[in-house]
C-alpha atoms as a PDB file:
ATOM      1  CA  UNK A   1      98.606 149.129 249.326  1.00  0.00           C
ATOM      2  CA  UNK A   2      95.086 148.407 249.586  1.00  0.00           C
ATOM      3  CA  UNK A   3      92.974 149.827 252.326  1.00  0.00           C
ATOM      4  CA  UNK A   4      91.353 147.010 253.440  1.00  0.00           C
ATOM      5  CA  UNK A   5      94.097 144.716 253.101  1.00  0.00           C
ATOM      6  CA  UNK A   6      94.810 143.485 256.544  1.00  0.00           C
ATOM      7  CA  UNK A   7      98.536 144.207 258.011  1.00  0.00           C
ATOM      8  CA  UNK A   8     100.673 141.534 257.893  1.00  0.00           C
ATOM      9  CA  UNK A   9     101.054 140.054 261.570  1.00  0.00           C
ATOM     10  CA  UNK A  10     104.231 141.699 263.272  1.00  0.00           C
ATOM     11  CA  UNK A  11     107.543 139.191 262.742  1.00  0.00           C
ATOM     12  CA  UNK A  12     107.814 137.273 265.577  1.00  0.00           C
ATOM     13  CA  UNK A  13     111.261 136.579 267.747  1.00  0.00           C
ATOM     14  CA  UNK A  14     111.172 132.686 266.901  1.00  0.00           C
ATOM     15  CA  UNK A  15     110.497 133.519 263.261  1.00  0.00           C
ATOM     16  CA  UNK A  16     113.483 136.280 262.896  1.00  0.00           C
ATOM     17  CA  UNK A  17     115.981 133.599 265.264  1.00  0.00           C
ATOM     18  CA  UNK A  18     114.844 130.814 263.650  1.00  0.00           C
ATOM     19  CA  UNK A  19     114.332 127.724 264.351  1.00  0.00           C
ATOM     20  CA  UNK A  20     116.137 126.492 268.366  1.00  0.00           C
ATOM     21  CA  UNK A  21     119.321 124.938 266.504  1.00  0.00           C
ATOM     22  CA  UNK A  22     119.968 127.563 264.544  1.00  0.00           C
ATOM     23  CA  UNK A  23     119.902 129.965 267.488  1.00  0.00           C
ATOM     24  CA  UNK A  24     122.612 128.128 269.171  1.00  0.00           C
ATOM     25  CA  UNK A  25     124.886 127.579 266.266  1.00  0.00           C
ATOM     26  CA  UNK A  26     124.716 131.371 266.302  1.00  0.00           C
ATOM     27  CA  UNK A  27     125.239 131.925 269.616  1.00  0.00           C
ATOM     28  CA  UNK A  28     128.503 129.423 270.029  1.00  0.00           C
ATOM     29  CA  UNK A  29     129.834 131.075 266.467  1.00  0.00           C
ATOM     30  CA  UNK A  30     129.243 134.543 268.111  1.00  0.00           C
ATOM     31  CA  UNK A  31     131.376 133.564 271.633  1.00  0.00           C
ATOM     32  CA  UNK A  32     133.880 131.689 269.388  1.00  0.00           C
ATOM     33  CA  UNK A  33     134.964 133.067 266.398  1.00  0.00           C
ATOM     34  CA  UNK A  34     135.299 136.667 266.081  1.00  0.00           C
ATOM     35  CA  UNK A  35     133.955 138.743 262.968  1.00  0.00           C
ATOM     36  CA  UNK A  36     135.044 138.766 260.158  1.00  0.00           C
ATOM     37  CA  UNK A  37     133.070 135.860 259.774  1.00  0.00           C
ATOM     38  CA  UNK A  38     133.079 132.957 256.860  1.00  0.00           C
ATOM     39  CA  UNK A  39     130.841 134.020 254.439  1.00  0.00           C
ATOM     40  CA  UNK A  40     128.792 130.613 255.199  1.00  0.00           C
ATOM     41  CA  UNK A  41     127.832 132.458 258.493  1.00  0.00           C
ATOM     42  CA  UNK A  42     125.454 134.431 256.818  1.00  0.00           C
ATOM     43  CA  UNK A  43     122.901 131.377 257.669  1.00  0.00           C
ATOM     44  CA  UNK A  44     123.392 131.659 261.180  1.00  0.00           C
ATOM     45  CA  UNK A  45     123.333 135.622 261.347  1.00  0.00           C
ATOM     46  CA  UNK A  46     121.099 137.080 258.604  1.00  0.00           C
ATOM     47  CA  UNK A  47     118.074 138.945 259.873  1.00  0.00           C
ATOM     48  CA  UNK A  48     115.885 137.738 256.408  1.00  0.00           C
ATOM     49  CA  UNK A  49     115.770 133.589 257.087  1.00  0.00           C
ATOM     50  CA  UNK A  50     113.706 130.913 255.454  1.00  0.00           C
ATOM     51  CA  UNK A  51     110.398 131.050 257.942  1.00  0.00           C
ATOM     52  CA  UNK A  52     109.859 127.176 257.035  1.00  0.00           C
ATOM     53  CA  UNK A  53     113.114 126.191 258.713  1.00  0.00           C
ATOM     54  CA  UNK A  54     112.755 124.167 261.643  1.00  0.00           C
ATOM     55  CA  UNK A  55     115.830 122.317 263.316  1.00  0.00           C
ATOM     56  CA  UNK A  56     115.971 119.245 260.599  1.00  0.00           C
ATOM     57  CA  UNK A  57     115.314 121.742 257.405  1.00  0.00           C
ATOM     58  CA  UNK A  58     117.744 124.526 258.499  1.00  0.00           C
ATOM     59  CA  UNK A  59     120.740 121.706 259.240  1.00  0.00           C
ATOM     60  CA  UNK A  60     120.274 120.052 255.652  1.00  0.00           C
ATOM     61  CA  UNK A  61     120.373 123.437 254.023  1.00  0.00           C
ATOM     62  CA  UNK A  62     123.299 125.263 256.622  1.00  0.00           C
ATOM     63  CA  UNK A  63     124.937 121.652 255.754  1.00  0.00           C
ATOM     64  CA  UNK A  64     124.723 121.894 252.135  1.00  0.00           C
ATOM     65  CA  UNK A  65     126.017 124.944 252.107  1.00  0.00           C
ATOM     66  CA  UNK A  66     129.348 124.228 253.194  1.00  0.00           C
ATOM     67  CA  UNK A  67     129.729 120.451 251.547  1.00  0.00           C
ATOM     68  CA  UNK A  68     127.062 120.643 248.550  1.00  0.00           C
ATOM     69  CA  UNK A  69     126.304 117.448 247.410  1.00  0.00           C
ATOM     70  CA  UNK A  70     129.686 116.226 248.603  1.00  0.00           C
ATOM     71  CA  UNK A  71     131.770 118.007 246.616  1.00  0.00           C
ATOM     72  CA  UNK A  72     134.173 121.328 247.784  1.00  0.00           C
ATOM     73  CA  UNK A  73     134.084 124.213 246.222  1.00  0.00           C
ATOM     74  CA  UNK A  74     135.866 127.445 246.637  1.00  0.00           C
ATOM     75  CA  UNK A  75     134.336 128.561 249.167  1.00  0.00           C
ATOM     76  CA  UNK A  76     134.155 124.880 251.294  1.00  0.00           C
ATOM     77  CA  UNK A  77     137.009 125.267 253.441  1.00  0.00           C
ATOM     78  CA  UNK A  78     135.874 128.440 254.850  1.00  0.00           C
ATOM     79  CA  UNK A  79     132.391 126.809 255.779  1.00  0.00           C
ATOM     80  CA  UNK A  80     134.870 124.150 257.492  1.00  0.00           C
ATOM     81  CA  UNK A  81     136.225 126.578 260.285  1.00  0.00           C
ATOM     82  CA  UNK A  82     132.444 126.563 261.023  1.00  0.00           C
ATOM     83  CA  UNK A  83     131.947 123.387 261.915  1.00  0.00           C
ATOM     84  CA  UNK A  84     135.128 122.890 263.736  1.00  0.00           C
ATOM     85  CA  UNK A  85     133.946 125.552 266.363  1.00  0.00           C
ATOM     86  CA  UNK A  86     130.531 123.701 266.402  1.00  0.00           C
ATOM     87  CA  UNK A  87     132.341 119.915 266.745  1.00  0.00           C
ATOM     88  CA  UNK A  88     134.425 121.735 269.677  1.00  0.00           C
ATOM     89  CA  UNK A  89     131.674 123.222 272.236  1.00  0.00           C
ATOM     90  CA  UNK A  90     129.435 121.374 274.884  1.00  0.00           C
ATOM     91  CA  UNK A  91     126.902 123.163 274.413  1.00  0.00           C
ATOM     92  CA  UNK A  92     126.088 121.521 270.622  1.00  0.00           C
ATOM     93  CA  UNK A  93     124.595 119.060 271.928  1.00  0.00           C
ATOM     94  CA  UNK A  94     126.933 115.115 270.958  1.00  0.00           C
ATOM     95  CA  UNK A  95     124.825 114.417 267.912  1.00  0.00           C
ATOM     96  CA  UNK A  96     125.424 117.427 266.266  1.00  0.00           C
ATOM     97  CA  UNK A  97     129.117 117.124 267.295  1.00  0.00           C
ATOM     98  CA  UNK A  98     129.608 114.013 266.001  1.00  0.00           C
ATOM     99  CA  UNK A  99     127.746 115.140 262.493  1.00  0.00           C
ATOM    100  CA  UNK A 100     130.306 118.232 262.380  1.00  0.00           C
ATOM    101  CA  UNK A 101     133.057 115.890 262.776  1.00  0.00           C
ATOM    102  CA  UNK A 102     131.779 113.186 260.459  1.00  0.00           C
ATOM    103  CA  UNK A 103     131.318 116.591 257.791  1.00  0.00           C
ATOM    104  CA  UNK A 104     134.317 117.037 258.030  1.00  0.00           C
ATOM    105  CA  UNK A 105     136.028 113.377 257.439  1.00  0.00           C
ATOM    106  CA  UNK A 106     133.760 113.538 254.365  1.00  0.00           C
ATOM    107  CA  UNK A 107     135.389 116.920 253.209  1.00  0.00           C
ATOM    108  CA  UNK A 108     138.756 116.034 253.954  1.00  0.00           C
ATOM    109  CA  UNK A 109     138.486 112.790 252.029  1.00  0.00           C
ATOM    110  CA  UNK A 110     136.223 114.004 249.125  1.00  0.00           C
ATOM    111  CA  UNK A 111     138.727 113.137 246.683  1.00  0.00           C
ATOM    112  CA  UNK A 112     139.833 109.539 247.643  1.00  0.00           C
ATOM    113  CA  UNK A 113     136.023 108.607 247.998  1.00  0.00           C
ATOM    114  CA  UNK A 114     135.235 110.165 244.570  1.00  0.00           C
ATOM    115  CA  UNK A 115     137.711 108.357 242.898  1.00  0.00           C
ATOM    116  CA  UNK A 116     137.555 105.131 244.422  1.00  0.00           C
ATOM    117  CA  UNK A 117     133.808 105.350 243.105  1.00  0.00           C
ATOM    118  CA  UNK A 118     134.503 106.815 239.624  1.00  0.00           C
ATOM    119  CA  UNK A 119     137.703 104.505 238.690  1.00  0.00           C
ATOM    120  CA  UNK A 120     139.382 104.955 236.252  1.00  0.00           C
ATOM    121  CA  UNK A 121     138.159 107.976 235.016  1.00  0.00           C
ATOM    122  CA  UNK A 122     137.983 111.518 236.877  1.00  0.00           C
ATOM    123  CA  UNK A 123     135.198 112.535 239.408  1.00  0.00           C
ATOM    124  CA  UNK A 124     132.757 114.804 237.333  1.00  0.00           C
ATOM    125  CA  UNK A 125     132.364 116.969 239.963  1.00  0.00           C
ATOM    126  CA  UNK A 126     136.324 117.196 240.989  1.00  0.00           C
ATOM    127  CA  UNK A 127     137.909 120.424 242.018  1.00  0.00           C
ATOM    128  CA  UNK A 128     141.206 119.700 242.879  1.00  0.00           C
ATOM    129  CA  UNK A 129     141.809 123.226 244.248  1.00  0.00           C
ATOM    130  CA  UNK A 130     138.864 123.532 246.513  1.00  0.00           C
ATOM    131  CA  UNK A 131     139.875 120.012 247.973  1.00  0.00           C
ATOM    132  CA  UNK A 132     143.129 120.453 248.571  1.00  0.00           C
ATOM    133  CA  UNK A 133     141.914 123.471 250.548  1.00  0.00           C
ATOM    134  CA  UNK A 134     139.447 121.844 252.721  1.00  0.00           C
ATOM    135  CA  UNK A 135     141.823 119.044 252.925  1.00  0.00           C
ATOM    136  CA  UNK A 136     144.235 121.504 254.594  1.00  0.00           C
ATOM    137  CA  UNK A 137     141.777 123.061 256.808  1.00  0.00           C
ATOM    138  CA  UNK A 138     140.406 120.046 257.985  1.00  0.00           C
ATOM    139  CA  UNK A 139     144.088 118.725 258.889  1.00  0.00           C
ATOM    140  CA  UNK A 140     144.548 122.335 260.697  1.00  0.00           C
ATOM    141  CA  UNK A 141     141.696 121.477 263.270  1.00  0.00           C
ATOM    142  CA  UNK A 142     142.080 118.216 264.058  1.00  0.00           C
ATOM    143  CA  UNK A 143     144.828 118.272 266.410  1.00  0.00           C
ATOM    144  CA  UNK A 144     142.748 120.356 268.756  1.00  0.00           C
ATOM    145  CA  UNK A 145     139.911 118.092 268.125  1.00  0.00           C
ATOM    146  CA  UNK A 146     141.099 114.995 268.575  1.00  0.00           C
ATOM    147  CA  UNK A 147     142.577 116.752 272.094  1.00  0.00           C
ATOM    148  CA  UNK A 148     139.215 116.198 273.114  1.00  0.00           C
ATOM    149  CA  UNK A 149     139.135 112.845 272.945  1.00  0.00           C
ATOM    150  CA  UNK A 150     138.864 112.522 276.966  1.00  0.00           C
ATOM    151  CA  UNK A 151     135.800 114.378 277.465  1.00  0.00           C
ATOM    152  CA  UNK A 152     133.797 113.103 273.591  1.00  0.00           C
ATOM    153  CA  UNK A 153     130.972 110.729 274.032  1.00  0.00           C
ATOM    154  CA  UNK A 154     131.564 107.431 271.803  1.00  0.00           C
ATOM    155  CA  UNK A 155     130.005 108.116 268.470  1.00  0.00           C
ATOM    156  CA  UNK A 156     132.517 111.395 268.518  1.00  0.00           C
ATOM    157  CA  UNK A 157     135.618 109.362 269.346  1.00  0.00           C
ATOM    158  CA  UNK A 158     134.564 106.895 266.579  1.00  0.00           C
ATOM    159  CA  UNK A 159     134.308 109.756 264.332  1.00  0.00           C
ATOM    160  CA  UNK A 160     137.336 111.498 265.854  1.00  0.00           C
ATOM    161  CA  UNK A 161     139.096 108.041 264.947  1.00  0.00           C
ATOM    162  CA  UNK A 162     138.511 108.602 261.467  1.00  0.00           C
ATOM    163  CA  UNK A 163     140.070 111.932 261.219  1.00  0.00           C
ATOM    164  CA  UNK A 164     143.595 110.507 263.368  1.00  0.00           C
ATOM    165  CA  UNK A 165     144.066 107.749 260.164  1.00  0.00           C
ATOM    166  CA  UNK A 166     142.998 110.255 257.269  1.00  0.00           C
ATOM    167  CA  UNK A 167     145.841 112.734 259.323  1.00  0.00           C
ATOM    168  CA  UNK A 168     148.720 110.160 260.937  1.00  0.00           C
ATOM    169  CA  UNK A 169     151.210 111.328 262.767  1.00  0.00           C
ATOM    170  CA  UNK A 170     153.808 109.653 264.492  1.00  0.00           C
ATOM    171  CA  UNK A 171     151.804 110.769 268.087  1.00  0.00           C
ATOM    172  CA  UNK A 172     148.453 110.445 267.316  1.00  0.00           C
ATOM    173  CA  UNK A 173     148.516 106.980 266.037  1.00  0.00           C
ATOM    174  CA  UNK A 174     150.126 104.861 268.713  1.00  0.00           C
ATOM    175  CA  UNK A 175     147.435 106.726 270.938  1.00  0.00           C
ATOM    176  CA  UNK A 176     144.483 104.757 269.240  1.00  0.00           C
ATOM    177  CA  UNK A 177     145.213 101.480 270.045  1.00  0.00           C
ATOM    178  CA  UNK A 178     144.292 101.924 273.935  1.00  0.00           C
ATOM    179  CA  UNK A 179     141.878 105.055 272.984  1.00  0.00           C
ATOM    180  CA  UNK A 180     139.595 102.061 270.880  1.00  0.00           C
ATOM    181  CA  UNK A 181     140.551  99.423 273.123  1.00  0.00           C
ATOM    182  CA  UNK A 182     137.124  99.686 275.035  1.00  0.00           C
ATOM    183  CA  UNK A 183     135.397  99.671 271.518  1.00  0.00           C
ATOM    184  CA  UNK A 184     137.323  96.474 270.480  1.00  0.00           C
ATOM    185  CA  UNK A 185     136.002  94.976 274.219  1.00  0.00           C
ATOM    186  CA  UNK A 186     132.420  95.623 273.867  1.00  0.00           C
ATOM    187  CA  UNK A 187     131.697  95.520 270.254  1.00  0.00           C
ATOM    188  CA  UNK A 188     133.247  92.080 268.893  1.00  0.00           C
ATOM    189  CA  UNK A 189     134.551  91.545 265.064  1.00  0.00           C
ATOM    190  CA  UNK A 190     131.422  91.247 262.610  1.00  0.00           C
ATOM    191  CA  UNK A 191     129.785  93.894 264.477  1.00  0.00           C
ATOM    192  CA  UNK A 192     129.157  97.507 262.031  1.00  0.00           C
ATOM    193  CA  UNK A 193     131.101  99.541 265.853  1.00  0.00           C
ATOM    194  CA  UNK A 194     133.255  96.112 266.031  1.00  0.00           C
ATOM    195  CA  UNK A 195     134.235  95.966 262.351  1.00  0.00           C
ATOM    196  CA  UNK A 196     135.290  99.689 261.857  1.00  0.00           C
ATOM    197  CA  UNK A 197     137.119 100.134 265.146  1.00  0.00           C
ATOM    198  CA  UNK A 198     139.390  97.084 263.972  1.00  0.00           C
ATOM    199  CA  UNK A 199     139.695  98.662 260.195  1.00  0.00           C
ATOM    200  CA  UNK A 200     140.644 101.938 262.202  1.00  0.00           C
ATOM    201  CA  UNK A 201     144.001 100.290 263.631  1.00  0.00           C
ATOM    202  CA  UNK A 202     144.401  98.474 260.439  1.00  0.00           C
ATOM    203  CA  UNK A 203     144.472 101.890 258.527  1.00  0.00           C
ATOM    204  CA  UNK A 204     146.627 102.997 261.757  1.00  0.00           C
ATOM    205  CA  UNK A 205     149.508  99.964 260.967  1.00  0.00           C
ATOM    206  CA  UNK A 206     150.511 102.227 257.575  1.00  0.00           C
ATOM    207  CA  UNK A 207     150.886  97.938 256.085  1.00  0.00           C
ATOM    208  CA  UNK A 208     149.604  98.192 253.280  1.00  0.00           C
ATOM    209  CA  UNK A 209     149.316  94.573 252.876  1.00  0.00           C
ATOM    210  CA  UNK A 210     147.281  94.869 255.807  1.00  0.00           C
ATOM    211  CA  UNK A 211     144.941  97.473 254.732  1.00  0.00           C
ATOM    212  CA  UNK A 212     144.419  96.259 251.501  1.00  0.00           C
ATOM    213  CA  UNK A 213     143.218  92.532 252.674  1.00  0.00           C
ATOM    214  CA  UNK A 214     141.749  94.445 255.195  1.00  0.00           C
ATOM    215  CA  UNK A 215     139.457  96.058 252.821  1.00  0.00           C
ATOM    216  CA  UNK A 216     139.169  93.558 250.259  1.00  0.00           C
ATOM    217  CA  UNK A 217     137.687  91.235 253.431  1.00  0.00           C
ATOM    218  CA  UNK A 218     135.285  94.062 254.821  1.00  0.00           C
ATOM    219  CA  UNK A 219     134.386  95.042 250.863  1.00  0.00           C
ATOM    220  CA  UNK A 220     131.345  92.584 250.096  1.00  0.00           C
ATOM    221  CA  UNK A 221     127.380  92.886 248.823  1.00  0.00           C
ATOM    222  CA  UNK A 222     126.678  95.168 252.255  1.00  0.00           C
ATOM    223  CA  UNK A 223     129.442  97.791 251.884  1.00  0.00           C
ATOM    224  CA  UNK A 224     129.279  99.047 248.261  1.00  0.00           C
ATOM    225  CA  UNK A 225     132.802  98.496 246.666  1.00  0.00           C
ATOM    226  CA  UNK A 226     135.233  99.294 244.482  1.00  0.00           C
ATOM    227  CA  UNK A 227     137.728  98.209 241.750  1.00  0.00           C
ATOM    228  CA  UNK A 228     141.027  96.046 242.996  1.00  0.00           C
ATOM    229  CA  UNK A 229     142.834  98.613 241.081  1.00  0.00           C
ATOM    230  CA  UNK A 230     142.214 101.474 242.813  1.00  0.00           C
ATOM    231  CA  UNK A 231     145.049 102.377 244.982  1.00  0.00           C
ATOM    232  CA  UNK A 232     144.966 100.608 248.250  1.00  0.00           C
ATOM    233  CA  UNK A 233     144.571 104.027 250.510  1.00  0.00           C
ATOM    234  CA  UNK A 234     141.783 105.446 248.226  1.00  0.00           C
ATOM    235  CA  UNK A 235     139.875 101.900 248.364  1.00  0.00           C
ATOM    236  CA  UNK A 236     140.443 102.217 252.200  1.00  0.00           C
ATOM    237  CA  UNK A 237     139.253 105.695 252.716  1.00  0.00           C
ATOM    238  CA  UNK A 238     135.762 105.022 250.497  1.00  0.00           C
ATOM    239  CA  UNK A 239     135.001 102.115 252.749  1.00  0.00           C
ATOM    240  CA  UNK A 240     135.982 103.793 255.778  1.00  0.00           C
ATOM    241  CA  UNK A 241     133.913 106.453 255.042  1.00  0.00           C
ATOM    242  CA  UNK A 242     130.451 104.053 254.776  1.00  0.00           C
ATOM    243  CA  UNK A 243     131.349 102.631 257.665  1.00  0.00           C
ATOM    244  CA  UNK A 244     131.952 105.940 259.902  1.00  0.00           C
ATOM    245  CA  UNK A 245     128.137 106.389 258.502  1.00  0.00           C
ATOM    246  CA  UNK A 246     126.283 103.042 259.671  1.00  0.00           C
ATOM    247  CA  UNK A 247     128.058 103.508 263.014  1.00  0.00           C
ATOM    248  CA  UNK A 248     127.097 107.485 263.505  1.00  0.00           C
ATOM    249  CA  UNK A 249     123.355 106.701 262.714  1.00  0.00           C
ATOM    250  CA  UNK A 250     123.418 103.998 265.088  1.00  0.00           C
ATOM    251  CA  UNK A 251     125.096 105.932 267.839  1.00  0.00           C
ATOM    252  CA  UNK A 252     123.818 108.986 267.405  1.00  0.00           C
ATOM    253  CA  UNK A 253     119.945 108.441 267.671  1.00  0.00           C
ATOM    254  CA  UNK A 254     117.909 110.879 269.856  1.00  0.00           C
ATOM    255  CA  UNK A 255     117.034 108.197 272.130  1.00  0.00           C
ATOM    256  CA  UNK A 256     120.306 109.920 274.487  1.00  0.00           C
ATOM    257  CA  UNK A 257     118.687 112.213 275.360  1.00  0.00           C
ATOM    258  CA  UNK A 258     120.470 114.715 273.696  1.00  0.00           C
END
């Protein structure tokens, strides 16, 4: 080392934590979810961090690292229990619940959404294996999520709405009818909230005459769409999956307060 070289300034505690996010991502991991931790924890708990990260850099990258470019991979579903703990806690503040949620609709329906896009040939990207995992551990957690339905803030239900059709059971669906019914009374039909609250009970009917009118009507130059011959509940779950998007930016903005 040279002499004169001056000494690098001492590592400050923002700069080892990280950026304010990231610190409480930790901290609700930590309280919830005993070690051994999911290997995709590593982000949250490593002393040696990217020192460029603030809040919006370190959730692209702690995002991509569990759903990478929207595709699974082996190690996906693991990431998943991750953001299930995150979706479930208060203290995240709603927007970041309602993006954990909305991560996972995307990983649970990877496949469909893929497919619908890429008919009739294979996704290029497709790993059945790691899908059908993060399928499974995405339908593991939502009962316990969708339990907090009383206490969510609207762009979480809406979300949470998503995940109830994508995993119907013979409780959960009746439910949404009077869960959405203040949706369908505030936001009318032709409306992005209006629109995808009504495709949500559609999708909750199981008709598939329904659903698939349903989504050739919704399906036009603003939604991007998809061959008639894709299989009605794939075709359903790619537009479903745009729409959960328009609504959660438009829901979600900062201007809450959150």
């Amino acid at each position: 080392m040279d002499a004169h070289a001056e000494p690098e300034p001492p590592r400050t505690d923002a700069i080892a934590s990280g950026p304010p996010i990231r610190q409480l991502f930790r901290d609700v991991i930590a309280d919830r979810l005993p070690a051994p931790r999911p290997h995709r924890a590593a982000m949250l708990f490593d002393a040696e961090i990217d020192p460029f990260w603030d809040d919006r850099s370190f959730l692209g990258d702690f995002y991509d690292e569990i759903l990478h470019q929207d595709t699974c991979r082996p190690a996906t579903a693991d990431g998943l229990v991750l953001l299930a703990v995150l979706a479930a806690d208060d203290r995240v503040p709603a927007r970041h619940r309602f993006q954990a949620v909305h991560l996972l609709f995307r990983a649970a329906t990877v496949a469909e959404r893929h497919l619908a896009e890429t008919w009739p040939d294979s996704p290029p990207h497709a790993d059945p294996d790691s899908e059908a995992r993060a399928r499974s551990a995405v339908q593991v957690r939502t009962p316990d999520l969708l339990n907090r339905w009383p206490v969510e803030c609207p762009a979480v239900r809406l979300a949470l709405a998503g995940l109830a059709v994508v995993f119907p059971t013979d409780r959960t669906l009746p439910a949404l009818a009077p869960r959405l019914q203040g949706f369908t009374n505030q936001h009318r039909q032709g409306t992005d909230i209006g629109d995808y609250v009504r495709f949500v009970l559609v999708l909750a009917s199981r008709d598939e005459d329904r659903i698939r009118t349903a989504t050739e009507n919704l399906t036009d130059a603003y939604w991007a769409g998809t061959a008639r011959e894709v299989p009605t509940r794939t075709r359903a779950l790619h537009l479903l999956g745009q729409m959960l998007a328009k609504v959660g930016t438009e829901l979600t903005q900062p201007r809450d307060g959150q």
